[in-house]
Protein backbone atom coordinates (compact mmCIF):
# COMPACT_ATOMS: atom_id res chain seq x y z
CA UNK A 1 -32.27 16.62 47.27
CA UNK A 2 -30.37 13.77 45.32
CA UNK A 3 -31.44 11.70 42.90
CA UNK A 4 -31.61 8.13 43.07
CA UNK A 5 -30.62 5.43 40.53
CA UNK A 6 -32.42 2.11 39.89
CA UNK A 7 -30.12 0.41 42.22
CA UNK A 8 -30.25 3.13 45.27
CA UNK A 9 -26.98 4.37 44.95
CA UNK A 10 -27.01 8.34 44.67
CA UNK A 11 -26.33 9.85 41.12
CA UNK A 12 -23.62 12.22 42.25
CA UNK A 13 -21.97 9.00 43.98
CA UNK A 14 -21.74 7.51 40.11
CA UNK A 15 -20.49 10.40 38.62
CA UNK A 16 -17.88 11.10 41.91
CA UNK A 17 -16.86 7.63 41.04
CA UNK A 18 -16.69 7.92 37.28
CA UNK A 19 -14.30 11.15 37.36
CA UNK A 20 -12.18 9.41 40.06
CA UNK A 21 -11.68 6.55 37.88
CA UNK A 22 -11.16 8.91 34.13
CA UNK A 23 -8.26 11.03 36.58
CA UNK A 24 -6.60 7.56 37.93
CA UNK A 25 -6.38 6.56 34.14
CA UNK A 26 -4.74 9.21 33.83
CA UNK A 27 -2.13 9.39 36.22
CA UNK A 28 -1.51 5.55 35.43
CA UNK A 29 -1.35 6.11 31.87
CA UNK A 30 0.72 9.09 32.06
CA UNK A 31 3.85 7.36 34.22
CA UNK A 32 4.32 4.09 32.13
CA UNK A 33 8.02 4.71 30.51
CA UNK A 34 8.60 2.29 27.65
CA UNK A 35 11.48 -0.22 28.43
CA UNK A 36 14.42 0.96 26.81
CA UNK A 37 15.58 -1.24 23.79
CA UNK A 38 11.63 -1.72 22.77
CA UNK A 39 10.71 1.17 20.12
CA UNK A 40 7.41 2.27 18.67
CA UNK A 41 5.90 0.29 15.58
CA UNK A 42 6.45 2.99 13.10
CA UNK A 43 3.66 2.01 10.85
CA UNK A 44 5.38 -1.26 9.36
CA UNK A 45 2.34 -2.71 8.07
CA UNK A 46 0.79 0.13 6.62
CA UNK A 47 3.81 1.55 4.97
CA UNK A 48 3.98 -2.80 3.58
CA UNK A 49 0.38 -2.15 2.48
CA UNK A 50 1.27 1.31 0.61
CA UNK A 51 4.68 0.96 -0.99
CA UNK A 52 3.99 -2.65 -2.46
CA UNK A 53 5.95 -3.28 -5.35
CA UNK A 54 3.98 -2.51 -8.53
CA UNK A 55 4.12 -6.18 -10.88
CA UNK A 56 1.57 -5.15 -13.10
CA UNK A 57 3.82 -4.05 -15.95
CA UNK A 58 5.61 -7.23 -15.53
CA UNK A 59 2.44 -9.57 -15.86
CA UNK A 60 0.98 -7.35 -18.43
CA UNK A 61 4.59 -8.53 -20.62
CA UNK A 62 3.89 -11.61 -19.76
CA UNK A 63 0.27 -11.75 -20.69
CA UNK A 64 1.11 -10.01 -23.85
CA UNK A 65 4.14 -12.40 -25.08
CA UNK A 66 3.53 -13.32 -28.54
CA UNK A 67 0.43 -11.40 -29.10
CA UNK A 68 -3.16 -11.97 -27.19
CA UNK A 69 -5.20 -13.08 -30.00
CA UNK A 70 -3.79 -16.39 -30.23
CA UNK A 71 -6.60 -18.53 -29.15
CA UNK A 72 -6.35 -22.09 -29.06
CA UNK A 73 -3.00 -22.88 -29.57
CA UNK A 74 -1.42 -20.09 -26.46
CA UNK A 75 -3.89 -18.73 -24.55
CA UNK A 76 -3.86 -15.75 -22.41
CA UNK A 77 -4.88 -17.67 -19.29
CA UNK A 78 -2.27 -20.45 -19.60
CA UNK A 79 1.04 -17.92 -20.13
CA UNK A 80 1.64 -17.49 -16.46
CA UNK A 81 3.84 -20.00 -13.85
CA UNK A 82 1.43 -22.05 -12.28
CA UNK A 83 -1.72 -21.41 -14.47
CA UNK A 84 -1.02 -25.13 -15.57
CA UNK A 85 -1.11 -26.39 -12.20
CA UNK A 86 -4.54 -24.36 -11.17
CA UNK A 87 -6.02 -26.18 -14.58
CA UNK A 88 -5.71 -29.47 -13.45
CA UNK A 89 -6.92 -29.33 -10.15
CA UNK A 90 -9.65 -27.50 -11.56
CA UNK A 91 -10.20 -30.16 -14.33
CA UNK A 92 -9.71 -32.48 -12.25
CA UNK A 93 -12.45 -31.78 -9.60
CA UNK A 94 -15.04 -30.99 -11.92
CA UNK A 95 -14.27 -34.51 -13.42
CA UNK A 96 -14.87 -35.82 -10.23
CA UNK A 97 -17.95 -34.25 -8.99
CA UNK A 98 -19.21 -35.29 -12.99
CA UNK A 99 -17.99 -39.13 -12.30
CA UNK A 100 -20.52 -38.97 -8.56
CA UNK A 101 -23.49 -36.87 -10.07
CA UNK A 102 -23.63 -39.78 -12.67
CA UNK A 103 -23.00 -42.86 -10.28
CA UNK A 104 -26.01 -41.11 -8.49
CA UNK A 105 -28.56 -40.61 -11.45
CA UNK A 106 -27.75 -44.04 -12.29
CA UNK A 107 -28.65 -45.52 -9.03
CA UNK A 108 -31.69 -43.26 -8.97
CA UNK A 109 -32.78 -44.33 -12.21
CA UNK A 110 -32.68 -48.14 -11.29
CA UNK A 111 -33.05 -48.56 -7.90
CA UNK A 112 -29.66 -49.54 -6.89
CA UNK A 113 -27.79 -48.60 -3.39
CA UNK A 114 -31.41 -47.91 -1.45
CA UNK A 115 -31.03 -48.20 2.23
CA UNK A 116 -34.11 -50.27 3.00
């Protein structure tokens, strides 16, 4: 008595065939030799990941230069290289999208630019 699968095929013929294949892994797996001037990754990106160089003492003194209750004249968000940069191109596309939204309300309001 053997039981049958969907297919026809016995079931001790699939699980004959499934340890065959789990004990050829094995063999395979266990003769591969690593060419000899290739080493191991020995965890290179996670050791990158966990011993990254702490800045935050070194932003916090630059944050803190002169005080933090300065307002307009230095403020906090503006001490930093490049915070002048990201201001602009921040001013400058919400200038933009403010220049389109009212080129479109004014063409809404009278008529102007309809595809007809």
């Amino acid at each position: 008595f053997a039981a049958k699968s969907a297919n026809g095929t016995s079931i001790i013929k699939i699980i004959s065939a499934t340890m065959f294949a789990a004990q050829s892994a094995r063999l395979v797996t266990r003769n591969v030799v690593v060419p000899a001037g290739r080493q191991q990754q020995k965890r290179g990106f996670i050791n990158w990941l966990t011993n990254y160089p702490d800045k935050v003492m070194e932003t916090k003194r630059i944050q803190q230069a002169g005080g933090t209750c300065q307002g307009e004249y230095n403020p906090t968000w503006l001490k930093q290289p490049g915070d002048n940069i990201t201001l602009m191109i921040g001013a400058g596309l919400c200038g933009y999208g403010l220049i389109l939204s009212s080129m479109g309300m004014y063409k809404l309001a009278t008529g102007k630019g309809k595809k007809d």
